[in-house]
C-alpha atoms as a PDB file:
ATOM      1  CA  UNK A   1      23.591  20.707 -18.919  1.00  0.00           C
ATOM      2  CA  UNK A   2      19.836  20.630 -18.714  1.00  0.00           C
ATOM      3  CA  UNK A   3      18.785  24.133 -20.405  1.00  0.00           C
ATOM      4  CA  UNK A   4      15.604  26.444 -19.413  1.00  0.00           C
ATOM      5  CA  UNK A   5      12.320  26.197 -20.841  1.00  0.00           C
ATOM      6  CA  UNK A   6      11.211  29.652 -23.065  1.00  0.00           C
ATOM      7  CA  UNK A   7       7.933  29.903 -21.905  1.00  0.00           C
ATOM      8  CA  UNK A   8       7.224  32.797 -24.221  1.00  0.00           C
ATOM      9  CA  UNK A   9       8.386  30.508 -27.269  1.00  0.00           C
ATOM     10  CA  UNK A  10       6.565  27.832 -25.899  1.00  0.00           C
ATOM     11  CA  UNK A  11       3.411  30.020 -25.938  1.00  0.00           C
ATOM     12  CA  UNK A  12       3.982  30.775 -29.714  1.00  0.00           C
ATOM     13  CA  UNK A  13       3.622  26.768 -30.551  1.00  0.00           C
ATOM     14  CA  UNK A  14       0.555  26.636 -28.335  1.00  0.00           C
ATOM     15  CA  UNK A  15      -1.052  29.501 -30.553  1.00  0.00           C
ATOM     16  CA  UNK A  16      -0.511  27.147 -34.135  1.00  0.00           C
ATOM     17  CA  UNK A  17      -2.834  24.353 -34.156  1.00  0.00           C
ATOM     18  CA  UNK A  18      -0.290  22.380 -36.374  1.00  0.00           C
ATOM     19  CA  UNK A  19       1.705  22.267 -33.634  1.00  0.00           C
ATOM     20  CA  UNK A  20       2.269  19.167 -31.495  1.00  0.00           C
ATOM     21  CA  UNK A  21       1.737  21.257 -28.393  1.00  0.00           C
ATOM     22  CA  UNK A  22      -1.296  22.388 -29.794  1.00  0.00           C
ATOM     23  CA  UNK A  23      -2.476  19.046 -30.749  1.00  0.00           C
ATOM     24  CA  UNK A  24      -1.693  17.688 -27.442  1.00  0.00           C
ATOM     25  CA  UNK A  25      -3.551  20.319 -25.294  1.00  0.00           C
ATOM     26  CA  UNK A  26      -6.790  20.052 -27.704  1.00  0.00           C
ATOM     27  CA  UNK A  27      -6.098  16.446 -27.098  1.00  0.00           C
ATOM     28  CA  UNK A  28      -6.165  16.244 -23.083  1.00  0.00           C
ATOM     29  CA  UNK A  29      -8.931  18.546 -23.256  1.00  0.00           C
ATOM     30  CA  UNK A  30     -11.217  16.214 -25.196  1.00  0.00           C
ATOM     31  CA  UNK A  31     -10.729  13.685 -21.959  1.00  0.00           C
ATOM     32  CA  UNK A  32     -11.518  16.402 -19.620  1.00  0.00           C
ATOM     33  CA  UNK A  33     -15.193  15.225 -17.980  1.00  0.00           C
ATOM     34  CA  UNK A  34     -16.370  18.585 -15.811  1.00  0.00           C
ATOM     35  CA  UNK A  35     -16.018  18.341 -12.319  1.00  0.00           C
ATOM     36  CA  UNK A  36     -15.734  20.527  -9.005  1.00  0.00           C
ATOM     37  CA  UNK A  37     -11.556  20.698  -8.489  1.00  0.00           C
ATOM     38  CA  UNK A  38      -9.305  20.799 -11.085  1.00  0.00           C
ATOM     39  CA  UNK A  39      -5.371  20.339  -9.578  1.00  0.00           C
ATOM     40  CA  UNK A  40      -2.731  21.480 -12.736  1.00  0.00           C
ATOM     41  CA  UNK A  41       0.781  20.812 -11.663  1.00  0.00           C
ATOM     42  CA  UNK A  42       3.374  22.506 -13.780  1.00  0.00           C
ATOM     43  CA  UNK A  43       0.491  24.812 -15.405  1.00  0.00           C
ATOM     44  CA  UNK A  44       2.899  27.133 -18.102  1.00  0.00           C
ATOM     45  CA  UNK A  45       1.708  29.193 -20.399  1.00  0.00           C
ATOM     46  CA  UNK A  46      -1.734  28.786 -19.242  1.00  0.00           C
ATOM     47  CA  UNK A  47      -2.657  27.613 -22.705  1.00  0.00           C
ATOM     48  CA  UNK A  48      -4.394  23.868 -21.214  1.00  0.00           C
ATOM     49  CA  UNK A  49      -6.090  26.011 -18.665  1.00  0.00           C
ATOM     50  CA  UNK A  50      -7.450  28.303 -21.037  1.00  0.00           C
ATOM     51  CA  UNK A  51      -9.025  25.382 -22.790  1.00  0.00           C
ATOM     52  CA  UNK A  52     -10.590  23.612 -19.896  1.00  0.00           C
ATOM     53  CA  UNK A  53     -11.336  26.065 -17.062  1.00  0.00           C
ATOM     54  CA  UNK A  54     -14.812  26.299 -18.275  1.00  0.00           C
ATOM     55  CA  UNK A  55     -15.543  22.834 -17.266  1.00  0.00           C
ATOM     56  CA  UNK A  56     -14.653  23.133 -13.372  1.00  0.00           C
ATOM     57  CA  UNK A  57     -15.849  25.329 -10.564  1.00  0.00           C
ATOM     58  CA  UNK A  58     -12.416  25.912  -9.391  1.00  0.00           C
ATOM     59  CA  UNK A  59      -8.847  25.245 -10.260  1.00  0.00           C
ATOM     60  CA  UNK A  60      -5.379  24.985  -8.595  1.00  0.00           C
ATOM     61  CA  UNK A  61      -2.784  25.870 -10.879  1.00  0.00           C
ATOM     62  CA  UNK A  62       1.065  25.273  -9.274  1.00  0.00           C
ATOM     63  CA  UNK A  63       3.995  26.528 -11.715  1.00  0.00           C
ATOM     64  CA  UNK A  64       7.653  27.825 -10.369  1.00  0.00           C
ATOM     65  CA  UNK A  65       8.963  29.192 -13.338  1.00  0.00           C
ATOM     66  CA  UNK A  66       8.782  33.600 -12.724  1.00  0.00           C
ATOM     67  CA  UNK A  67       8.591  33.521 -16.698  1.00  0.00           C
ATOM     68  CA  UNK A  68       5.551  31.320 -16.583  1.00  0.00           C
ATOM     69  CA  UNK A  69       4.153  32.545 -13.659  1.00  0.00           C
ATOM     70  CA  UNK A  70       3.889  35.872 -15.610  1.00  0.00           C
ATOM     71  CA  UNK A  71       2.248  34.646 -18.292  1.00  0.00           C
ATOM     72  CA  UNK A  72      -0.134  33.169 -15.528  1.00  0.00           C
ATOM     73  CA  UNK A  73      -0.855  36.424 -13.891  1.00  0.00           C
ATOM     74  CA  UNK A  74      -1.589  37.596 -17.145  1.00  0.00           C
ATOM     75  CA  UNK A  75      -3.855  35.686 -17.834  1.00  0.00           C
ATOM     76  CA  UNK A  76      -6.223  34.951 -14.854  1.00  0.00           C
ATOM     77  CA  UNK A  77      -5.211  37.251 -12.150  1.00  0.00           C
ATOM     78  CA  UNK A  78      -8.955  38.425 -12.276  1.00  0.00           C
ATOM     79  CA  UNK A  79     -10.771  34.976 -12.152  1.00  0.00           C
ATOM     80  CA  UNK A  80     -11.257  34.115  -8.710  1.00  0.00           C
ATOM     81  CA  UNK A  81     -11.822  30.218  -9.682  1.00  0.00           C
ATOM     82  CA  UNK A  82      -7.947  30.068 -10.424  1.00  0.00           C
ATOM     83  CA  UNK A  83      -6.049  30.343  -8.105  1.00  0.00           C
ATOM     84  CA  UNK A  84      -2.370  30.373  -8.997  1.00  0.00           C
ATOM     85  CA  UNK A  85       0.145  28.088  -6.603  1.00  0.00           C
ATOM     86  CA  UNK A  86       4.066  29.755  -7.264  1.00  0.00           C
ATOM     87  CA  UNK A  87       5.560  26.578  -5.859  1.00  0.00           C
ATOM     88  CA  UNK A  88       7.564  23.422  -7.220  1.00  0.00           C
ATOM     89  CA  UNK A  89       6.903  20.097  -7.049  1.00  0.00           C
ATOM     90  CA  UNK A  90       8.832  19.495  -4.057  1.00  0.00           C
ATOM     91  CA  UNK A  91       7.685  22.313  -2.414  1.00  0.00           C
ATOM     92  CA  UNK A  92       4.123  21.580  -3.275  1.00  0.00           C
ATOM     93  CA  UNK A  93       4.020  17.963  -1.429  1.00  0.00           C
ATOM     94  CA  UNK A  94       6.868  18.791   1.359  1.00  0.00           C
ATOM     95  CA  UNK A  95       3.602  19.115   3.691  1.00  0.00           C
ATOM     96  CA  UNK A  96       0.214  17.756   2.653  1.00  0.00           C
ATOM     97  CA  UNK A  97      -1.574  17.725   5.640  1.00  0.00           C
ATOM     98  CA  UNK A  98      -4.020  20.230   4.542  1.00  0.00           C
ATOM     99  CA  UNK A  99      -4.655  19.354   1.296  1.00  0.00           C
ATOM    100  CA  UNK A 100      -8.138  19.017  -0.336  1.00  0.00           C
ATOM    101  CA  UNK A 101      -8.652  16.254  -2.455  1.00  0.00           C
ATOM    102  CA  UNK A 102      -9.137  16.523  -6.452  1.00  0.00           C
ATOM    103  CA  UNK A 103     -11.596  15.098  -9.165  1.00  0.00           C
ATOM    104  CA  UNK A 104      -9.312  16.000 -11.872  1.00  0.00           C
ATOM    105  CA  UNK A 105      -5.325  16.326 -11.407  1.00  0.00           C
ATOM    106  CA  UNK A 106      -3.463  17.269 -14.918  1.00  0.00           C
ATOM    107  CA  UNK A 107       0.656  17.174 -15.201  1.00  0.00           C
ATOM    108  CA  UNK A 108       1.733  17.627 -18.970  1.00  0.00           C
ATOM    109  CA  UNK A 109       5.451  17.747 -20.001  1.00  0.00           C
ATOM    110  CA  UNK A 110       6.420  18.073 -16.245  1.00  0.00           C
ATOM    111  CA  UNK A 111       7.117  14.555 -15.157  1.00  0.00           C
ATOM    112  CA  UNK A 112      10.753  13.796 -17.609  1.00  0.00           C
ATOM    113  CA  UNK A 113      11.806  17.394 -16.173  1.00  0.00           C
ATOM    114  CA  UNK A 114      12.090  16.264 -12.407  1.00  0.00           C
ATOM    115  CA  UNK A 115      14.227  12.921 -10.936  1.00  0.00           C
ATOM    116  CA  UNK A 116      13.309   9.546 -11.403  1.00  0.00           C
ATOM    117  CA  UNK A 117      13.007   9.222  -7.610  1.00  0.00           C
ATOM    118  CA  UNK A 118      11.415  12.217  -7.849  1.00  0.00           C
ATOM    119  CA  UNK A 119       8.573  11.365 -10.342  1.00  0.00           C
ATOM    120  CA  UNK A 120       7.908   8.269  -8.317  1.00  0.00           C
ATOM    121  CA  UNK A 121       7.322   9.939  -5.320  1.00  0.00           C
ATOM    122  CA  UNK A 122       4.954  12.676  -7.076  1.00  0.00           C
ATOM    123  CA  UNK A 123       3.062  10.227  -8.748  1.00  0.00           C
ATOM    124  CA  UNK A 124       2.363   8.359  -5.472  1.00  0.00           C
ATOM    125  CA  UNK A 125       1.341  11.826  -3.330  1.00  0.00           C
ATOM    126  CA  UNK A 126      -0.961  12.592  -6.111  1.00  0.00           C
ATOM    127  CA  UNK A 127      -2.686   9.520  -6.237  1.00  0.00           C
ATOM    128  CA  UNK A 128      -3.316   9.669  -2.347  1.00  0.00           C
ATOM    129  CA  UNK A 129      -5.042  13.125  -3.286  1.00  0.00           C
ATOM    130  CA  UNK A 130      -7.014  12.336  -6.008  1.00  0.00           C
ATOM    131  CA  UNK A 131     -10.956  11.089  -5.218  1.00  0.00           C
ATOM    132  CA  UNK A 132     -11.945   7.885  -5.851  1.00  0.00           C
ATOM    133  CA  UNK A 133     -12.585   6.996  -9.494  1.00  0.00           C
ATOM    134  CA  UNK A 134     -10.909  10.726  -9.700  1.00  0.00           C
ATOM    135  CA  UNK A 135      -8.525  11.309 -13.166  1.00  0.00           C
ATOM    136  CA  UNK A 136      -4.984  11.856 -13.327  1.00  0.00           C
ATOM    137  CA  UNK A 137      -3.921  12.867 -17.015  1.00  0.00           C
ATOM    138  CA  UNK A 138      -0.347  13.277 -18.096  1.00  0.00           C
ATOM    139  CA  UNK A 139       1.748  13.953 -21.413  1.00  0.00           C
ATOM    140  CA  UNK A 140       5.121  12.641 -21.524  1.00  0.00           C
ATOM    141  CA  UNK A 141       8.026  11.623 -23.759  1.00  0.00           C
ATOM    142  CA  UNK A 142       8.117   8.616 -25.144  1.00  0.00           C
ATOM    143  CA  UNK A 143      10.815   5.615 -26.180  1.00  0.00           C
ATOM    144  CA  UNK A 144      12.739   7.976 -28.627  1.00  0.00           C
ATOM    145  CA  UNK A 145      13.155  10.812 -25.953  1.00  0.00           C
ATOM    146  CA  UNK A 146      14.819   8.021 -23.806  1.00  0.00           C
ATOM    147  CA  UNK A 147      17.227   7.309 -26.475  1.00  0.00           C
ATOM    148  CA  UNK A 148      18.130  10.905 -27.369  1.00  0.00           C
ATOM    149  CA  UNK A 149      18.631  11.165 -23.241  1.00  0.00           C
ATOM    150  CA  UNK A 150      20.698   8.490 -23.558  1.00  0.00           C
ATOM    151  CA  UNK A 151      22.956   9.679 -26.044  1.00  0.00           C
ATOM    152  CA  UNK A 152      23.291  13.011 -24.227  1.00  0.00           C
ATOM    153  CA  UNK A 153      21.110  14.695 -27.060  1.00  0.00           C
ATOM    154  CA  UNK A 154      17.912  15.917 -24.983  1.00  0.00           C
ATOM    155  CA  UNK A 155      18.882  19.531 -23.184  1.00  0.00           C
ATOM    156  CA  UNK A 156      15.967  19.777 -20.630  1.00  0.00           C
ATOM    157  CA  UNK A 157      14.713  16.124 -19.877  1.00  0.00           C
ATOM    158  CA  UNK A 158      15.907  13.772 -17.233  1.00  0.00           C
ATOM    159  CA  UNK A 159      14.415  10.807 -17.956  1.00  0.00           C
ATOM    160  CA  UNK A 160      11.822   9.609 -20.400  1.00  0.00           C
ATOM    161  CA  UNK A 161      10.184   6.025 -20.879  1.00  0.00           C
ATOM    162  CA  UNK A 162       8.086   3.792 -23.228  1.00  0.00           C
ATOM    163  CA  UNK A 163       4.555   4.567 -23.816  1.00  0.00           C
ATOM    164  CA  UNK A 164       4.067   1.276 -21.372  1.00  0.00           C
ATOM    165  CA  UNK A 165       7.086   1.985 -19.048  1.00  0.00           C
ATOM    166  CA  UNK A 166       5.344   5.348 -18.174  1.00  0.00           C
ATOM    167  CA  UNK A 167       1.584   3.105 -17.460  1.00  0.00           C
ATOM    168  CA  UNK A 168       3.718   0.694 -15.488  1.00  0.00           C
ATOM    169  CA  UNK A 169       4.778   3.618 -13.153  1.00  0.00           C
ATOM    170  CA  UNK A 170       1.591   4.873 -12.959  1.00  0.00           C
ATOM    171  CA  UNK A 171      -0.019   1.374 -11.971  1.00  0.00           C
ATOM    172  CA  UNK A 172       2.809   0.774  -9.735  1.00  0.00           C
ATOM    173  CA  UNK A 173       1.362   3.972  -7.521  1.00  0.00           C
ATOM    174  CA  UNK A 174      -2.305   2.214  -7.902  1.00  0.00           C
ATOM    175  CA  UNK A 175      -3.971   3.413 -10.652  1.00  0.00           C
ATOM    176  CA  UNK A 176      -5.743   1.873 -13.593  1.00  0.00           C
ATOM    177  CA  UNK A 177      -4.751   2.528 -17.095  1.00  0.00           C
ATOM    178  CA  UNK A 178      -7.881   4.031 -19.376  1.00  0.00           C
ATOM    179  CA  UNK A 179      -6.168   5.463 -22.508  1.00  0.00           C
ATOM    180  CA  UNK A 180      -2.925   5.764 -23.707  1.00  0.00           C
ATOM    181  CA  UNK A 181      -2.366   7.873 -26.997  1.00  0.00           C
ATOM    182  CA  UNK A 182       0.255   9.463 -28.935  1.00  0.00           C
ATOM    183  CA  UNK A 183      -0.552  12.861 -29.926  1.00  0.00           C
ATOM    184  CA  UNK A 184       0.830  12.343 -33.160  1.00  0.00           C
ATOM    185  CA  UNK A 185       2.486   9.116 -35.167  1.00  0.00           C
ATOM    186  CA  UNK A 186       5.349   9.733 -37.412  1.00  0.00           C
ATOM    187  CA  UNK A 187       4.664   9.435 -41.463  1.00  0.00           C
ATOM    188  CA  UNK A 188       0.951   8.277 -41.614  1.00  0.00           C
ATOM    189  CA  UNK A 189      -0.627  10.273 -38.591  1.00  0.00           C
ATOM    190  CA  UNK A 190      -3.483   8.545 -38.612  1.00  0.00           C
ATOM    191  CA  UNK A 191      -6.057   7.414 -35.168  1.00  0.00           C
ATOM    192  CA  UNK A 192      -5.743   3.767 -35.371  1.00  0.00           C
ATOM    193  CA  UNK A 193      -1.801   4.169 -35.272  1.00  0.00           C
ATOM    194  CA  UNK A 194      -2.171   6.680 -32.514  1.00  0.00           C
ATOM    195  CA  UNK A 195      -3.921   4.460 -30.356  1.00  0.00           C
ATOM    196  CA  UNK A 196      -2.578   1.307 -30.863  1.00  0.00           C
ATOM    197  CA  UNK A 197       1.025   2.391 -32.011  1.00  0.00           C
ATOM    198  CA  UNK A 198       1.521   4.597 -29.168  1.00  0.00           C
ATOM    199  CA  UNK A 199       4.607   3.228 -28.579  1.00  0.00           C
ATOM    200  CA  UNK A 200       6.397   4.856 -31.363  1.00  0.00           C
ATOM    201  CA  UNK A 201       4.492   8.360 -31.277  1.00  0.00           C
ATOM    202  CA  UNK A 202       6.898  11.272 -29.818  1.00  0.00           C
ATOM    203  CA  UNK A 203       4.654  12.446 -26.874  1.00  0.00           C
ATOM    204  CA  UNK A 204       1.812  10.329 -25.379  1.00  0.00           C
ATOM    205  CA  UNK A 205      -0.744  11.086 -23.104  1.00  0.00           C
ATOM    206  CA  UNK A 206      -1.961   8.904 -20.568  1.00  0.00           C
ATOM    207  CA  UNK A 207      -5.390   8.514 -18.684  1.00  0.00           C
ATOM    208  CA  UNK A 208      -5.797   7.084 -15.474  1.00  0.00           C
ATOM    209  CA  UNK A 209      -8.092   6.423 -12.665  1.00  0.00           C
ATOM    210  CA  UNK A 210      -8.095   5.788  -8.714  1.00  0.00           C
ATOM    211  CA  UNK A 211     -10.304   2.893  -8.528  1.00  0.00           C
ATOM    212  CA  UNK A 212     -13.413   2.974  -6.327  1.00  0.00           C
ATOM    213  CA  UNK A 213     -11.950   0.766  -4.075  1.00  0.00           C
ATOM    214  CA  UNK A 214      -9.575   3.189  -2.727  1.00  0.00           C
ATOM    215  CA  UNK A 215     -11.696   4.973  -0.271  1.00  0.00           C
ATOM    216  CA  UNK A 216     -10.284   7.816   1.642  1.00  0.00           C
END
């Protein structure tokens, strides 16, 4: 039985910088280039957004959860350049007609939580809304979350991949691979392991581009 994220716990890790979640927010942010639209899907505890909001003129931030939606409100219901979106994945891209399209797009710890089929699909829809040579940043799992799945020993994930299985799906949509990184290695956490160990780290976070030549 997949269990419910604490959002309130998960806010506590985000506080301690020894923390992997800490490590891994300080780490997307230090990919962050500033742009005009920032699109976070499955925004939290607000932590990321905290740490990067200065850096765009306006930001989407979509989150379901009511626990982390309070949190949310808490936190930015008096910025105008946030504006938060209380929807799911599936509701968010059940009609896209009127979307606006993104420089930056942002999903940590939010694709292993949905389908396969699922994550597939959103991964597609958000590269047909992402500018050209616009980012798309995730944090996932890696190979030892797909064994712990596997063995029935993971209580919220669905499905988790290699380091590489998780760049395959995202060139398989059409974008191009820039960095792939564990956010920490086990035993000697050191940079050169990060970055060309990834495959062994416990989360990894990903980089990609839509290339130029996809023009809307």
């Amino acid at each position: 039985m997949i269990q419910k994220i604490d959002f309130n716990c998960l806010q506590s890790q985000y506080e301690n910088n020894k923390s992997q979640d800490y490590k891994k927010i300080v780490l997307v942010d230090s990919y962050i280039q500033p742009a005009s639209v920032l699109l976070d899907i499955g925004s939290g505890t607000g932590s990321f957004l905290e740490l990067v909001e200065k850096k765009f003129q306006f930001i989407f931030a979509v989150e379901n959860d009511e626990q982390a939606l309070t949190l949310l409100r808490n936190k930015f219901s008096n910025k105008s350049k946030i504006k938060i979106i209380p929807q799911s994945i599936t509701e968010l891209f059940k009609d896209d007609t009127n979307f606006l399209f993104f420089d930056t797009i942002t999903c940590l710890d939010v694709l292993e939580h949905i389908s396969l089929e699922e994550c597939q699909f959103t991964i597609k829809k958000i590269f047909e809304i992402l500018k050209p040579n616009g980012f798309f940043i995730i944090s996932v799992p890696g190979i030892f979350e797909k064994i712990r799945i596997y063995m029935g020993k993971s209580p919220t994930h669905l499905h988790s991949h290699s380091s590489y299985g998780w760049a395959k799906m995202l060139q398989n949509a059409g974008f191009k691979i820039l960095i792939i990184q564990t956010v920490e290695f086990p035993l000697i956490d050191h940079i050169l392991f990060r970055k060309y160990l990834h495959l062994f780290g416990k989360c990894c976070v990903i980089v990609a581009v839509k290339p130029e030549d996809n023009k809307i």
